[in-house]
C-alpha atoms as a PDB file:
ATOM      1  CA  UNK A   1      -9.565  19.235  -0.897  1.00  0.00           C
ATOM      2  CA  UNK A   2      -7.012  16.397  -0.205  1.00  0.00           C
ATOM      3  CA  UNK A   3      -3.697  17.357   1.594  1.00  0.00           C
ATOM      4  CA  UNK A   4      -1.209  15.609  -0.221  1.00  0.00           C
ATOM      5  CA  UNK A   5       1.175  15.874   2.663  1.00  0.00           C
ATOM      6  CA  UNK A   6      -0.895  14.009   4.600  1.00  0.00           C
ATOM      7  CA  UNK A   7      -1.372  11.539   1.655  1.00  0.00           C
ATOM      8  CA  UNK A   8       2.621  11.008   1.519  1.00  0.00           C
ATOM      9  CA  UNK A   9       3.383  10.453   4.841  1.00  0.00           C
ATOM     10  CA  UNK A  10       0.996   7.526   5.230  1.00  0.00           C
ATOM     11  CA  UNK A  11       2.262   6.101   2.351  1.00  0.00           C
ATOM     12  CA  UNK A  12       5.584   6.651   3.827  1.00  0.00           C
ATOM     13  CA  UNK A  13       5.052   4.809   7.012  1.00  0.00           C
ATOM     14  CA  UNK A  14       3.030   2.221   5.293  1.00  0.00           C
ATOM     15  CA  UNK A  15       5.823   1.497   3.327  1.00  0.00           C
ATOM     16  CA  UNK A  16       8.023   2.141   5.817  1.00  0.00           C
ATOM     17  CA  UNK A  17       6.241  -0.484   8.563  1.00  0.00           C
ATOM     18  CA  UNK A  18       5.614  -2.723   5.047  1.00  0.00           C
ATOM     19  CA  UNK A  19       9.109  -3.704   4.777  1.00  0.00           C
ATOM     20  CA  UNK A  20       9.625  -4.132   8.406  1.00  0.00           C
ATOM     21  CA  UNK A  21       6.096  -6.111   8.424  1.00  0.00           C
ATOM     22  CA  UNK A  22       7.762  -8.594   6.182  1.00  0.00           C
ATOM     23  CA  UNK A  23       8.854 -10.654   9.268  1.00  0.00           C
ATOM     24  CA  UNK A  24       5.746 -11.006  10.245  1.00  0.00           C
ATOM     25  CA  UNK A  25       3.871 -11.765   6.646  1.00  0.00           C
ATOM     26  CA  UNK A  26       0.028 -11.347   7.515  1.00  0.00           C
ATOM     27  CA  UNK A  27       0.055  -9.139  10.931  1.00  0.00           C
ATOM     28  CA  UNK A  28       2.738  -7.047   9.589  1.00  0.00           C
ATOM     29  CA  UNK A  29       1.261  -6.186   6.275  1.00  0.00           C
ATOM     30  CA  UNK A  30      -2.011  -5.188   8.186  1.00  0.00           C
ATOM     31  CA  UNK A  31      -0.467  -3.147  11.119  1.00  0.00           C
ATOM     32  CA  UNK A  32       1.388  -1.105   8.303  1.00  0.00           C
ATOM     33  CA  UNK A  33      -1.939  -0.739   6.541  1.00  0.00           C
ATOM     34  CA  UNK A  34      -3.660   0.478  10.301  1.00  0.00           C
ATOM     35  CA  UNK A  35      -0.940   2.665  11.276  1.00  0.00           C
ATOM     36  CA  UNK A  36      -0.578   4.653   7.877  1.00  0.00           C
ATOM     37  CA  UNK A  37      -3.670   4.969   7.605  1.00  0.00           C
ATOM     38  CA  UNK A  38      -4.154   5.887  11.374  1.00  0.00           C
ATOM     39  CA  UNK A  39      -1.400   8.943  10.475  1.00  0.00           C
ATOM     40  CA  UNK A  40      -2.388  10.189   7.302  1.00  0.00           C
ATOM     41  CA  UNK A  41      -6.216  11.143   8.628  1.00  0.00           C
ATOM     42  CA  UNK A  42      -4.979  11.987  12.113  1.00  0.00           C
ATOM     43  CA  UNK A  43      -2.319  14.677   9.862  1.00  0.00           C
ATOM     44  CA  UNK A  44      -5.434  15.911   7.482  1.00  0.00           C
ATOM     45  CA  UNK A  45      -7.673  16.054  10.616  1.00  0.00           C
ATOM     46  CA  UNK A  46     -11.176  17.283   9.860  1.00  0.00           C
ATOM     47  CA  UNK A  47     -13.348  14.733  10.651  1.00  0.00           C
ATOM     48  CA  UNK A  48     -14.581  10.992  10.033  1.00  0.00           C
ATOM     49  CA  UNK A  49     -14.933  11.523   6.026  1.00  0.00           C
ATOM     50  CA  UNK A  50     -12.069  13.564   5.721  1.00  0.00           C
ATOM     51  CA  UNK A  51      -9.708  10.731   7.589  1.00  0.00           C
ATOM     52  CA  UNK A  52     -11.430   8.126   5.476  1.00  0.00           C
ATOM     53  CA  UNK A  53     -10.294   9.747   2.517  1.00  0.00           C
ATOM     54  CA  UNK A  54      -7.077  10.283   3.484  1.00  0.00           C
ATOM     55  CA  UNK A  55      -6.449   7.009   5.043  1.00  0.00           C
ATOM     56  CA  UNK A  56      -7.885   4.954   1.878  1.00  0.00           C
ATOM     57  CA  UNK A  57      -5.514   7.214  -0.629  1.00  0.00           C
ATOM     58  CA  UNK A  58      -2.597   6.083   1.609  1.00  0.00           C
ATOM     59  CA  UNK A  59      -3.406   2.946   1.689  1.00  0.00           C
ATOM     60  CA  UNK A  60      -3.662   2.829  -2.131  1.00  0.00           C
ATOM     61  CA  UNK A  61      -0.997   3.977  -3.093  1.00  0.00           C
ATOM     62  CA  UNK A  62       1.177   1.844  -0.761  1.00  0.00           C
ATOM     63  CA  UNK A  63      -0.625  -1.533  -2.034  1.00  0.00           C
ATOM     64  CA  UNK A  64      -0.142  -0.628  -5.933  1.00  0.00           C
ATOM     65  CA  UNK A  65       3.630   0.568  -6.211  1.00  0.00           C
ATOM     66  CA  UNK A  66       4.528  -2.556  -3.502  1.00  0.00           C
ATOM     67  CA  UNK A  67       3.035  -4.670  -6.255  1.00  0.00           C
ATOM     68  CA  UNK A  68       4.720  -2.776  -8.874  1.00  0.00           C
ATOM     69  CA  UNK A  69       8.092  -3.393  -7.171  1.00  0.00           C
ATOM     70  CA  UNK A  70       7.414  -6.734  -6.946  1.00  0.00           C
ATOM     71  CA  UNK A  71       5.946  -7.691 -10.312  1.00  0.00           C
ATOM     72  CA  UNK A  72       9.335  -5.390 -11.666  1.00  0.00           C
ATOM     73  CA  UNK A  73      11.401  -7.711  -9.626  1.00  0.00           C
ATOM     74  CA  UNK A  74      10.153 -10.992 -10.816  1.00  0.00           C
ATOM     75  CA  UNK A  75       9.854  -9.286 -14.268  1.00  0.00           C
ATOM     76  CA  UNK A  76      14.048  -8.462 -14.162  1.00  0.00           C
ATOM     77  CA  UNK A  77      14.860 -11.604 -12.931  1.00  0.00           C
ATOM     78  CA  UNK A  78      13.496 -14.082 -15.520  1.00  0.00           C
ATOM     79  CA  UNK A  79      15.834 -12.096 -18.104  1.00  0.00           C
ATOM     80  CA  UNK A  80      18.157 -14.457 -16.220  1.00  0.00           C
ATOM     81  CA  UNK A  81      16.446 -17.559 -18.014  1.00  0.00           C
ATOM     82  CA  UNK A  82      17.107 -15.790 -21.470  1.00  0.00           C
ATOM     83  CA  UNK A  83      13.820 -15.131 -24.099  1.00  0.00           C
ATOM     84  CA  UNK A  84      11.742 -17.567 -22.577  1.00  0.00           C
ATOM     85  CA  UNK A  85      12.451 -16.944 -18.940  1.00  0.00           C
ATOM     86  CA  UNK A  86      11.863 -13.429 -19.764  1.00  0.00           C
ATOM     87  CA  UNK A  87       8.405 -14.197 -21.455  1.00  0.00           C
ATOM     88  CA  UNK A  88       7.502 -16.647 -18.161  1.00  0.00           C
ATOM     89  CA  UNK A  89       8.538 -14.147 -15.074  1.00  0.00           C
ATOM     90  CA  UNK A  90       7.005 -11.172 -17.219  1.00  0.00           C
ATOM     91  CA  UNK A  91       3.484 -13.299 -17.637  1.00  0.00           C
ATOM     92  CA  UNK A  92       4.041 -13.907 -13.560  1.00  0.00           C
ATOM     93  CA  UNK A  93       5.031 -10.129 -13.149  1.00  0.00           C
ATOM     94  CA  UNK A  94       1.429  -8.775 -15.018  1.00  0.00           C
ATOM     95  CA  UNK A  95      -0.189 -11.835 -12.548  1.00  0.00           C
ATOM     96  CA  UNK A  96       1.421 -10.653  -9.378  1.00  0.00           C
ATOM     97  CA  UNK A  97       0.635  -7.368 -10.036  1.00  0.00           C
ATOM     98  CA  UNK A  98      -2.918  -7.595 -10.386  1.00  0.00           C
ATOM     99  CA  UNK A  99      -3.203  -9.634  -7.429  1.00  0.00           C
ATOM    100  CA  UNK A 100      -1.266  -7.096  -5.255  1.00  0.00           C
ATOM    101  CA  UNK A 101      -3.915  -4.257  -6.892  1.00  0.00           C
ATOM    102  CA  UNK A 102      -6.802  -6.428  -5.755  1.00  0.00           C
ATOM    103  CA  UNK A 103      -5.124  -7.042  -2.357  1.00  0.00           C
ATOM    104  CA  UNK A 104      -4.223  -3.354  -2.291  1.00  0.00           C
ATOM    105  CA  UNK A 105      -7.868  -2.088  -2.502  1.00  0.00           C
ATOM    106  CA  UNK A 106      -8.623  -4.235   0.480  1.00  0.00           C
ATOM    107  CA  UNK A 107      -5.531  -2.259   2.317  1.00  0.00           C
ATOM    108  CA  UNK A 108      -6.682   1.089   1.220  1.00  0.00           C
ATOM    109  CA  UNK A 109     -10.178  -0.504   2.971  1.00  0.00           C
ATOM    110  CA  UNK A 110      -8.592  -1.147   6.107  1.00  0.00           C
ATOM    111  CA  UNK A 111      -6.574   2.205   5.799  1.00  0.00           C
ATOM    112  CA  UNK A 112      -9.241   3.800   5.565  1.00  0.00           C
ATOM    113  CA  UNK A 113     -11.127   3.141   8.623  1.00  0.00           C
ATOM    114  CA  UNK A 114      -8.326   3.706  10.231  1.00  0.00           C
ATOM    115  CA  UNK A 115      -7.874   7.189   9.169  1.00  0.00           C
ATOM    116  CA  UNK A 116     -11.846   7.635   9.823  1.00  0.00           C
ATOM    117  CA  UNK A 117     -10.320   7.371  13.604  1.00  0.00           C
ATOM    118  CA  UNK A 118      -7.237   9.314  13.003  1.00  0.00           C
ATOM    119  CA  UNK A 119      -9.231  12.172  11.637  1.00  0.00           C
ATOM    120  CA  UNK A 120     -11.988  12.123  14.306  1.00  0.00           C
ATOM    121  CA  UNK A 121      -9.181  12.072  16.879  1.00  0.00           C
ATOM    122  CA  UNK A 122      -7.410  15.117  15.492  1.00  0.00           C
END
């Protein structure tokens, strides 16, 4: 059964370390990714395949609403360049999403092994 608590809070402090992580761009993306995941199986506990779990929900759900936010973002600002800009940004939000999905399943990857530690440490 997944513990949803556990879920949140590494989404939480992959989000959290995210935004910090934007200083560094690469490193700090993937530390987030490492350290939520890390927390949300060490906080479900039960094992390798129960910290996998954990660690790879986390980590999905942090990759697909960042790239929501960001495909919103670019979406609300090309209503700035009237119809057209809107059409444009919106065409570059739907493309920015789906890369951040794709880039997200290789986070919830890498969160995952990480919780596979977290939850054979707890």
């Amino acid at each position: 059964m997944t513990d949803w608590r556990a879920v949140f809070v590494g989404f939480l402090v992959i989000t959290a370390l995210g935004i910090v992580g934007l200083t560094f761009p690469v490193v700090g993306q993937l530390a987030a990714g490492l350290v939520g995941g890390f927390v949300a199986g060490y906080l479900a506990g039960g094992g390798l395949a129960r910290g996998f779990w954990h660690g790879l929900l986390a980590g999905a759900f942090g990759g697909i609403v960042g790239g929501l936010l960001i495909a919103l973002v670019v979406g609300i600002a090309g209503w700035a360049g009237g119809p057209v800009g809107g059409v444009i940004t919106g065409i570059a939000g739907i493309g920015i999403f789906v890369t951040a999905v794709l880039v997200s399943f290789v986070m919830a990857v890498e969160s995952a092994i990480a919780g596979a530690l977290g939850g054979a440490l707890e």
